[in-house]
C-alpha atoms as a PDB file:
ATOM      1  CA  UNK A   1       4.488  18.094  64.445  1.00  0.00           C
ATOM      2  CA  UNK A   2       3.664  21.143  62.222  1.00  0.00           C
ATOM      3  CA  UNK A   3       1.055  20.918  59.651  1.00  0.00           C
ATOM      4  CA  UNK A   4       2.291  20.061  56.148  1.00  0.00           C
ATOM      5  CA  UNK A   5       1.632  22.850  53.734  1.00  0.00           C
ATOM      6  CA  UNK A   6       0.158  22.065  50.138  1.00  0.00           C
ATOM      7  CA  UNK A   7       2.658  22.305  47.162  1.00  0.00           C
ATOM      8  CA  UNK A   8       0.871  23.208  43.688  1.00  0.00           C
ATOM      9  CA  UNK A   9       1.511  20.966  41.004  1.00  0.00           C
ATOM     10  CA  UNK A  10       3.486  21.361  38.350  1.00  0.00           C
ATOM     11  CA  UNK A  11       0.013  22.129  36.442  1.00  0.00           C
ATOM     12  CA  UNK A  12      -0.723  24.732  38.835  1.00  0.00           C
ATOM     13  CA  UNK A  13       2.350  26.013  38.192  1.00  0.00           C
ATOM     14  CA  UNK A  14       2.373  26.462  34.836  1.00  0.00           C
ATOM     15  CA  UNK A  15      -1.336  27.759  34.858  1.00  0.00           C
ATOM     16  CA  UNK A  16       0.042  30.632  37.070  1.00  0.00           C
ATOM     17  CA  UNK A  17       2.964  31.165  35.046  1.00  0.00           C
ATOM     18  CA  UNK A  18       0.532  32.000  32.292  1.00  0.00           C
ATOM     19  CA  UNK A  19      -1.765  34.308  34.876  1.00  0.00           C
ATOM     20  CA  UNK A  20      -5.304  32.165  34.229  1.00  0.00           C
ATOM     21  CA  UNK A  21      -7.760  31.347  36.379  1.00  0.00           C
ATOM     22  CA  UNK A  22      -9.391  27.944  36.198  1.00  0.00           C
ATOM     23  CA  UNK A  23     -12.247  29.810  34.244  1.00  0.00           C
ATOM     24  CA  UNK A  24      -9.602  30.744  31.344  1.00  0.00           C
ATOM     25  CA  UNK A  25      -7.540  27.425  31.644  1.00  0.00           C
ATOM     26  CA  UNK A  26      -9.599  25.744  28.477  1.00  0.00           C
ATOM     27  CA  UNK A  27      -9.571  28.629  26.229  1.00  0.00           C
ATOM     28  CA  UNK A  28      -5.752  29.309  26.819  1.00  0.00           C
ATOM     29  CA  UNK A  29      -3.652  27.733  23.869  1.00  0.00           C
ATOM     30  CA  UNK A  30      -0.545  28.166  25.506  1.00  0.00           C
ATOM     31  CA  UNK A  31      -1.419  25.880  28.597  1.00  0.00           C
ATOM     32  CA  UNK A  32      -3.055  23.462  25.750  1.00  0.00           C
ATOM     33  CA  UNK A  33       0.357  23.312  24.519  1.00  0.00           C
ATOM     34  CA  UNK A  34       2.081  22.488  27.723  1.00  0.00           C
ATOM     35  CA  UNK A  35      -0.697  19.839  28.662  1.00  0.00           C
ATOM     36  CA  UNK A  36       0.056  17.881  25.465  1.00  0.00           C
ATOM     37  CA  UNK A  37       3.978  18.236  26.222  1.00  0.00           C
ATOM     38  CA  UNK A  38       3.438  16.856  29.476  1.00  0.00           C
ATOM     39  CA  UNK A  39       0.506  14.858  29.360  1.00  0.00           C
ATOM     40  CA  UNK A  40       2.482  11.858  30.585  1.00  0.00           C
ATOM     41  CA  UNK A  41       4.507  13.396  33.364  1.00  0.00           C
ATOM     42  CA  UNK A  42       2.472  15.754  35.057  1.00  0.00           C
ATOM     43  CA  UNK A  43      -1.158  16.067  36.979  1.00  0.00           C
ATOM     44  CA  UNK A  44      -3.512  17.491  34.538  1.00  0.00           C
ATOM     45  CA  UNK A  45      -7.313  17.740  35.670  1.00  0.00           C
ATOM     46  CA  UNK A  46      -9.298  14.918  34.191  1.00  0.00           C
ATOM     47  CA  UNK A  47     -12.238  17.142  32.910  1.00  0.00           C
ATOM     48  CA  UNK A  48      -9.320  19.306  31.251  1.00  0.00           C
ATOM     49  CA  UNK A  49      -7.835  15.958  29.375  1.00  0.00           C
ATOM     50  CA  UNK A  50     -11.868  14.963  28.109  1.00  0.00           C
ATOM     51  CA  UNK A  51     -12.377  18.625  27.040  1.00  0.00           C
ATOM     52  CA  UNK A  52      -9.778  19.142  24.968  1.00  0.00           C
ATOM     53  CA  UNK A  53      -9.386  14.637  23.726  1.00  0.00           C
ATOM     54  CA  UNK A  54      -5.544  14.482  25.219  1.00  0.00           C
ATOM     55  CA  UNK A  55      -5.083  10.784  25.778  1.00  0.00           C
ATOM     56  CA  UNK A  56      -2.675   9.917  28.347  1.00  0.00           C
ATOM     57  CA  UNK A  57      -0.008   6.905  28.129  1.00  0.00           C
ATOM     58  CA  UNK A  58      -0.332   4.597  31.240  1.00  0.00           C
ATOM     59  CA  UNK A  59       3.141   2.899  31.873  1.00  0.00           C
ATOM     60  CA  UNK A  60       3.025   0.198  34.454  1.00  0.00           C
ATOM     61  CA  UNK A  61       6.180  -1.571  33.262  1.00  0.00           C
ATOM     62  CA  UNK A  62       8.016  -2.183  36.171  1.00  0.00           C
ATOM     63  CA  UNK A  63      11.575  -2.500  34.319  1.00  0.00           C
ATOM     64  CA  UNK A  64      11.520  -6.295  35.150  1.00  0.00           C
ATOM     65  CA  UNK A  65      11.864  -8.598  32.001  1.00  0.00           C
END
């Protein structure tokens, strides 16, 4: 079985998008903007979230009522 190859996030995605290196990522107001867009639905880094106070919504409702 091959190995599996990593697949960047949708994070790392937009970070590239936006040409930054990790060094530039809390300085960058654009990629500020898309973190608070998609705070909820995508894998930001932690130390990211604390630098810049985005609060994330945890959802653990499972539909059932």
């Amino acid at each position: 079985m091959p190995p599996y190859r990593a697949v960047a996030t949708e994070f790392e995605l937009a970070a590239r998008h936006l040409h930054l290196t990790p060094d530039k990522y809390a300085s960058s107001i654009q990629l500020r903007r898309w973190c608070e867009r998609n705070k909820n639905r995508c894998y930001i880094p932690e130390w990211l979230l604390k630098q810049w106070d985005i609060l994330v919504e945890v959802n653990y409702d499972s539909g059932a009522a």
